[in-house]
C-alpha atoms as a PDB file:
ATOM      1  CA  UNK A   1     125.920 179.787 148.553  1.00  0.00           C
ATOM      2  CA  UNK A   2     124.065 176.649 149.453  1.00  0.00           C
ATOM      3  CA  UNK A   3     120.876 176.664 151.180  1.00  0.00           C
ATOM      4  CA  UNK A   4     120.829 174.002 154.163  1.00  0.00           C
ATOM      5  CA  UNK A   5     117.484 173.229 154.865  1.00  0.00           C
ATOM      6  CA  UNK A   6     116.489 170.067 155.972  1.00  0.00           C
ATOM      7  CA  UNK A   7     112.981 168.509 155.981  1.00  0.00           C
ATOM      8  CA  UNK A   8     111.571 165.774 157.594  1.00  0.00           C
ATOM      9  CA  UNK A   9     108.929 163.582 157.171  1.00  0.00           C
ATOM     10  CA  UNK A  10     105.733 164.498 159.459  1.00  0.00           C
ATOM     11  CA  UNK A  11     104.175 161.595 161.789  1.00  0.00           C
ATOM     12  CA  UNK A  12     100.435 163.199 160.038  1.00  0.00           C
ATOM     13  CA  UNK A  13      99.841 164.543 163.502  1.00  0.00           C
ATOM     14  CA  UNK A  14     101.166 168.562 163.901  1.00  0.00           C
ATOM     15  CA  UNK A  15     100.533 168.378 167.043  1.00  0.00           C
ATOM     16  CA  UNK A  16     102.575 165.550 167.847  1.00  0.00           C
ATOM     17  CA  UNK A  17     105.497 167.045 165.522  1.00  0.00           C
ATOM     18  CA  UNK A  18     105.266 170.128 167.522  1.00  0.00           C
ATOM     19  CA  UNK A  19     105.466 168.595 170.826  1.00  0.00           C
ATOM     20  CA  UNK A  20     101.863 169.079 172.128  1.00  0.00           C
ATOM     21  CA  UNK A  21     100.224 167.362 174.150  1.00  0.00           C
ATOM     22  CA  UNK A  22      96.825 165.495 174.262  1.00  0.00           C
ATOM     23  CA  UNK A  23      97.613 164.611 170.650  1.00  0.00           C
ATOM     24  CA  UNK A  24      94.753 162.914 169.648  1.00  0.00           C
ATOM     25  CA  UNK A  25      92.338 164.768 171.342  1.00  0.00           C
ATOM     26  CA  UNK A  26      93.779 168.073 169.440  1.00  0.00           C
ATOM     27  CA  UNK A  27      93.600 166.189 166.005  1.00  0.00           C
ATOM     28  CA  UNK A  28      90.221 165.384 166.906  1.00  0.00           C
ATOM     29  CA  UNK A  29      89.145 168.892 167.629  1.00  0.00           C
ATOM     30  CA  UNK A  30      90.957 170.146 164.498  1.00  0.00           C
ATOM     31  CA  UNK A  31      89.481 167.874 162.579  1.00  0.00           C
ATOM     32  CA  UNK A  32      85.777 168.510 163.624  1.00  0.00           C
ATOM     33  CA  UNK A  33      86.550 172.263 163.436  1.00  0.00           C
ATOM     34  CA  UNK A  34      87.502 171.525 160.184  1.00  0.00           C
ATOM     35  CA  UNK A  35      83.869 169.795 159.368  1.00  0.00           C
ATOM     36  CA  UNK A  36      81.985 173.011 160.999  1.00  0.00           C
ATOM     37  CA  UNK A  37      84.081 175.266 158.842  1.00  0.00           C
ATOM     38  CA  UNK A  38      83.402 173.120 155.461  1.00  0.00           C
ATOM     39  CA  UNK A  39      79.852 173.395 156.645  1.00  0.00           C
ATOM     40  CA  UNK A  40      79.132 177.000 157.181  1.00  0.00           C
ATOM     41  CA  UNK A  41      81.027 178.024 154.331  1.00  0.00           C
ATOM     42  CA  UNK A  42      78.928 175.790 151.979  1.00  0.00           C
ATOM     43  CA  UNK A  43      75.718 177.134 153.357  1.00  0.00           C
ATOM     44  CA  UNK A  44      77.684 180.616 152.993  1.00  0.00           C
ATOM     45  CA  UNK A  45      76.804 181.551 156.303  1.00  0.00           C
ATOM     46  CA  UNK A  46      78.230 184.570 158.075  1.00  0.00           C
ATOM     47  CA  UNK A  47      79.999 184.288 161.283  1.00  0.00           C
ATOM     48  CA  UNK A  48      77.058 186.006 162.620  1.00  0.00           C
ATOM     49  CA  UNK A  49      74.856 183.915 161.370  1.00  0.00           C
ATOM     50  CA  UNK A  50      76.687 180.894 161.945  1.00  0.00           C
ATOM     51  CA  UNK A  51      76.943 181.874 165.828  1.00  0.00           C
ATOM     52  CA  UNK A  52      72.725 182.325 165.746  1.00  0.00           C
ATOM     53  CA  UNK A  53      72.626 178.918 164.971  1.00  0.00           C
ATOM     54  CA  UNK A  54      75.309 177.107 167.164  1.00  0.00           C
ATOM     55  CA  UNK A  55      73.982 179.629 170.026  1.00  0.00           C
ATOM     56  CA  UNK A  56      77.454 181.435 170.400  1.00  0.00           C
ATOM     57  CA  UNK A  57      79.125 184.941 169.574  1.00  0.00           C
ATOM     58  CA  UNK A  58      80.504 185.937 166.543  1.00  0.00           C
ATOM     59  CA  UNK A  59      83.903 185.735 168.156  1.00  0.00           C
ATOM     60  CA  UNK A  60      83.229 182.090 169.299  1.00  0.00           C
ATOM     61  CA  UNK A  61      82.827 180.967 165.453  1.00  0.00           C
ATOM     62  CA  UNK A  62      86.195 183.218 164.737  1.00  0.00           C
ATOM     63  CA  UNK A  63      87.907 181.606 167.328  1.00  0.00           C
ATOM     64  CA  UNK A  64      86.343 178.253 165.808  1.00  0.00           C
ATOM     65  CA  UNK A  65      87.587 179.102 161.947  1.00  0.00           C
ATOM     66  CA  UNK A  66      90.905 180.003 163.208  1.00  0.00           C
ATOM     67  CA  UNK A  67      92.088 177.203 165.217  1.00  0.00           C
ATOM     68  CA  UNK A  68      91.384 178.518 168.404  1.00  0.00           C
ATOM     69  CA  UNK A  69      89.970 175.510 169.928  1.00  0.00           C
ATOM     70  CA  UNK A  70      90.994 175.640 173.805  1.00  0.00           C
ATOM     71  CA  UNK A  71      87.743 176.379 174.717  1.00  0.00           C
ATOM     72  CA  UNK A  72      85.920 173.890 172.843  1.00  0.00           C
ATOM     73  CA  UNK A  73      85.278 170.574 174.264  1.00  0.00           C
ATOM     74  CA  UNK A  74      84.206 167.771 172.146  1.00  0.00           C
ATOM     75  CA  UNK A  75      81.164 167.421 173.331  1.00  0.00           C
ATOM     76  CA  UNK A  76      80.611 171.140 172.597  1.00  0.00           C
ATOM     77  CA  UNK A  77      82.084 170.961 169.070  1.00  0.00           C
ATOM     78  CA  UNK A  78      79.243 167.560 168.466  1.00  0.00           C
ATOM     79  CA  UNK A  79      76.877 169.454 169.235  1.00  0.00           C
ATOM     80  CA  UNK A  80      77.270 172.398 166.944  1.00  0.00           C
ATOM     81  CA  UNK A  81      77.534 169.881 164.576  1.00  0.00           C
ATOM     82  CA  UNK A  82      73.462 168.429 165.558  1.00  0.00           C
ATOM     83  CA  UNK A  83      73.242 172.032 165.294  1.00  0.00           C
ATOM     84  CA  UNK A  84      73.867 172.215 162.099  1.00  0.00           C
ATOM     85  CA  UNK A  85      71.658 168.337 161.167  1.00  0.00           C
ATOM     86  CA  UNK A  86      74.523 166.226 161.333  1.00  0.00           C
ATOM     87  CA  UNK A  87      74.177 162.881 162.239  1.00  0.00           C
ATOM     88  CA  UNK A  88      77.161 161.609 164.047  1.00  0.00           C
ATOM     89  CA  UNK A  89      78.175 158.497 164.210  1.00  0.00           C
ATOM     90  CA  UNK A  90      80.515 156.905 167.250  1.00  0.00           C
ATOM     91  CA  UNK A  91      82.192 153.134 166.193  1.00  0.00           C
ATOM     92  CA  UNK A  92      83.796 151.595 169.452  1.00  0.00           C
ATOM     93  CA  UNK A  93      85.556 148.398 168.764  1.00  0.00           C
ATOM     94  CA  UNK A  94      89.063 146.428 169.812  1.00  0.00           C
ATOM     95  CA  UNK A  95      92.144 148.320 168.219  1.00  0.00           C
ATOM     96  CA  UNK A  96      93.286 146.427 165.441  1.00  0.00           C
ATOM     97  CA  UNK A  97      96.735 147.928 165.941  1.00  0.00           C
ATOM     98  CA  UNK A  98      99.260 148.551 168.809  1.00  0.00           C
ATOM     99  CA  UNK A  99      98.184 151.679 169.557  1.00  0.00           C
ATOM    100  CA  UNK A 100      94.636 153.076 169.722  1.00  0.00           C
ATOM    101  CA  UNK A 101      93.359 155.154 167.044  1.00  0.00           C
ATOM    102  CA  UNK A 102      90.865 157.788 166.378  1.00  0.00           C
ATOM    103  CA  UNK A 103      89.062 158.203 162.836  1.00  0.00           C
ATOM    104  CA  UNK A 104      86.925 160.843 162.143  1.00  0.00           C
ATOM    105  CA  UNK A 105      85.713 161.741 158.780  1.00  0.00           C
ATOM    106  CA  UNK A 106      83.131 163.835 156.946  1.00  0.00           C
ATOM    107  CA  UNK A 107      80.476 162.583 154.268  1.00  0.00           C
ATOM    108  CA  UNK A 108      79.173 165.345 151.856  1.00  0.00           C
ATOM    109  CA  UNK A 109      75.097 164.939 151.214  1.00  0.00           C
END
C-alpha cells in the first residue's frame, strides 16, 4: 500500500498558508507573543505572577502562551514587553523590496 501524501513548501507565514487574513499583523503578534513567552519562562515566572506584572489575569497570560492572541493589540503586546524592561526598537525606512516587510526579532541580554 502506498502512502500518498504530498507536502509543500510553506511561504514562512502559517497564516498566509492557512488562508488568514491580516497576515502580517498575525506574524507580528505571534512573533512578539513568542518574545513574552521566552521571557517569562527564563525568569521562571508563573502565569500568576507573570499576569501581576503585565497587570492582567492569569487567563490573559494563558491565552497569551497559547496563541490566543485576538484580543491583543500590538500596542498592548509592546507594552507588556516595557513591562517586562524591554527596550523596543521601531526602524521605518523605504522597502527595499516589492512588497513591504515586517522584521521583528529578539536580542538575549
Amino acid at each position: 500500500m502506498k502512502n500518498n501524501i504530498k507536502l509543500k513548501k510553506g511561504s514562512g507565514n502559517v497564516f498566509k498558508d492557512l488562508g488568514l487574513d491580516n497576515l502580517e499583523e498575525r506574524l507580528a503578534k505571534a512573533k512578539i507573543a513568542s518574545m513574552l513567552y521566552d521571557i517569562i519562562e527564563e525568569r521562571k515566572l508563573t502565569q500568576k505572577e507573570a499576569g501581576a506584572i503585565l497587570k492582567v489575569s492569569q487567563l490573559k497570560i494563558s491565552a497569551l502562551q497559547n496563541g490566543k492572541l485576538d484580543s491583543f493589540s500590538m500596542e498592548r503586546l509592546f507594552s507588556f514587553l516595557c513591562a517586562l524592561d524591554q527596550d523596543i526598537d521601531i526602524i521605518i525606512r523605504p522597502k527595499k523590496q516589492r512588497k513591504a516587510n515586517l522584521n521583528l526579532s529578539y536580542a538575549h541580554a
